[in-house]
Protein backbone atom coordinates (compact mmCIF):
# COMPACT_ATOMS: atom_id res chain seq x y z
CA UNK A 1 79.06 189.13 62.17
CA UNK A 2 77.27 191.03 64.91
CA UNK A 3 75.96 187.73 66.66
CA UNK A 4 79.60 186.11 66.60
CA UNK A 5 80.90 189.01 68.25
CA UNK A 6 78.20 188.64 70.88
CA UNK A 7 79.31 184.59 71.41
CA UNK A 8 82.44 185.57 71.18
CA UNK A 9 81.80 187.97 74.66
CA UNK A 10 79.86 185.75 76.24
CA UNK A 11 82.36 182.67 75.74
CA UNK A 12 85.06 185.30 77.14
CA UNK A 13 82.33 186.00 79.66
CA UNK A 14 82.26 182.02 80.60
CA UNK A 15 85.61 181.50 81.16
CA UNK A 16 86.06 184.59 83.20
CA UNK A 17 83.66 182.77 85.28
CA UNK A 18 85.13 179.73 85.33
CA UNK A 19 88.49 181.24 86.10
CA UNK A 20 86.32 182.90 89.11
CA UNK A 21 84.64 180.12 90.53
CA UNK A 22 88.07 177.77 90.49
CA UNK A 23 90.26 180.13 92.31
CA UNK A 24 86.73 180.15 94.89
CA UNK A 25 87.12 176.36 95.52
CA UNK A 26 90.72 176.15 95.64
CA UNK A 27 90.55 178.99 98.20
CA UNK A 28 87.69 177.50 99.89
CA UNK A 29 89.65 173.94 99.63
CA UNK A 30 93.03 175.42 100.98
CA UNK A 31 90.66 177.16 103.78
CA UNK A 32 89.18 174.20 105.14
CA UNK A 33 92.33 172.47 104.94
CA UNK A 34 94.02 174.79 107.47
CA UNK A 35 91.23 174.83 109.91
CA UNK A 36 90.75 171.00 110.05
CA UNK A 37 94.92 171.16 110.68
CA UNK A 38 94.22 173.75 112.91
CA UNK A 39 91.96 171.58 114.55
CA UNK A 40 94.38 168.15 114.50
CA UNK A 41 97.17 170.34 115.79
CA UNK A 42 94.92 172.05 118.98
CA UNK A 43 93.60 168.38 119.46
CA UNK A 44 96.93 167.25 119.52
CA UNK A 45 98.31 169.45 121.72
CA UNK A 46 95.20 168.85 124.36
CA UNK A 47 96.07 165.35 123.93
CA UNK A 48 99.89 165.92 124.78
CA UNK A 49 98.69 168.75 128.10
CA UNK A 50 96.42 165.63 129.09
CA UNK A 51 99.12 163.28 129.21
CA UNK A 52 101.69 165.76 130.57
CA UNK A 53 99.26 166.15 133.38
CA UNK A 54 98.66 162.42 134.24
CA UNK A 55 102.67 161.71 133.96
CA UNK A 56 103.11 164.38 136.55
CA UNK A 57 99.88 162.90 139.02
CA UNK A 58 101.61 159.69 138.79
CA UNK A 59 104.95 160.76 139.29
CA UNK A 60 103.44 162.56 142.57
CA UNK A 61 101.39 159.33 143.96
CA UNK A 62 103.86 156.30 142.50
CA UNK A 63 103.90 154.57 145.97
CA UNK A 64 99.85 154.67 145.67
CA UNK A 65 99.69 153.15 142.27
CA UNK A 66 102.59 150.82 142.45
CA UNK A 67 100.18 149.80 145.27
CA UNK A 68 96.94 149.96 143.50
CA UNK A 69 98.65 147.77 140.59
CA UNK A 70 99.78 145.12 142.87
CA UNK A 71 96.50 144.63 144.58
CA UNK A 72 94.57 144.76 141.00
CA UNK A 73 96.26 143.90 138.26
CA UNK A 74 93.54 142.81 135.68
CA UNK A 75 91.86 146.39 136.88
CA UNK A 76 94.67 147.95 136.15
CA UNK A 77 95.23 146.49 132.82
CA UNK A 78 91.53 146.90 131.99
CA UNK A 79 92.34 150.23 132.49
CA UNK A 80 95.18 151.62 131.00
CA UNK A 81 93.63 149.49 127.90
CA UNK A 82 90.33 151.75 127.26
CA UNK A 83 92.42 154.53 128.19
CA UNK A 84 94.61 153.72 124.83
CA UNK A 85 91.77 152.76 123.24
CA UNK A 86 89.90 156.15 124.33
CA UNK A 87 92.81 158.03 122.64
CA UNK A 88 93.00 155.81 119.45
CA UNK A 89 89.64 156.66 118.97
CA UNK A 90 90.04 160.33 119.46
CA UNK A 91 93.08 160.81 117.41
CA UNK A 92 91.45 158.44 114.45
CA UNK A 93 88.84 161.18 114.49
CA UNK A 94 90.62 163.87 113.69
């Protein structure tokens, strides 16, 4: 009777520990899924200041661009195609 009463600690023992290291991993899940939002949401946000800021240098030199385009179209196209792809790429990785 004396051993059962030891199993029967040590199985209460187990699951305490179970219960223990569960509640660690969902923590540790839930933790790691707020920092990589954290990090989607601060990449995000660069991404939106970047594009903020070249809407407004464009805005301020349209004349020059309009111009630039006209002269070089393919270059232009070229362009403004990595520069999607650039961002595809950047978003995809977060």
């Amino acid at each position: 009777m004396h051993a059962m009463f030891k199993a029967s600690e040590l199985v209460d023992e187990l699951q305490a520990l179970k219960s223990e290291v569960s509640h660690l991993l969902n923590t540790a899940g839930d933790g790691l899924l707020d920092d990589a939002r954290g990090r989607a949401d601060a990449l995000v946000d660069q991404i939106k200041a970047s594009l903020n800021e070249i809407g407004e240098t464009l805005s301020e030199n349209e004349d020059h661009v309009e111009a630039l385009i006209a002269k070089r179209p393919i270059a232009a196209m070229a362009s403004a195609f990595a520069l999607g792809v650039a961002i595809g790429f950047m978003l995809r990785r977060h």
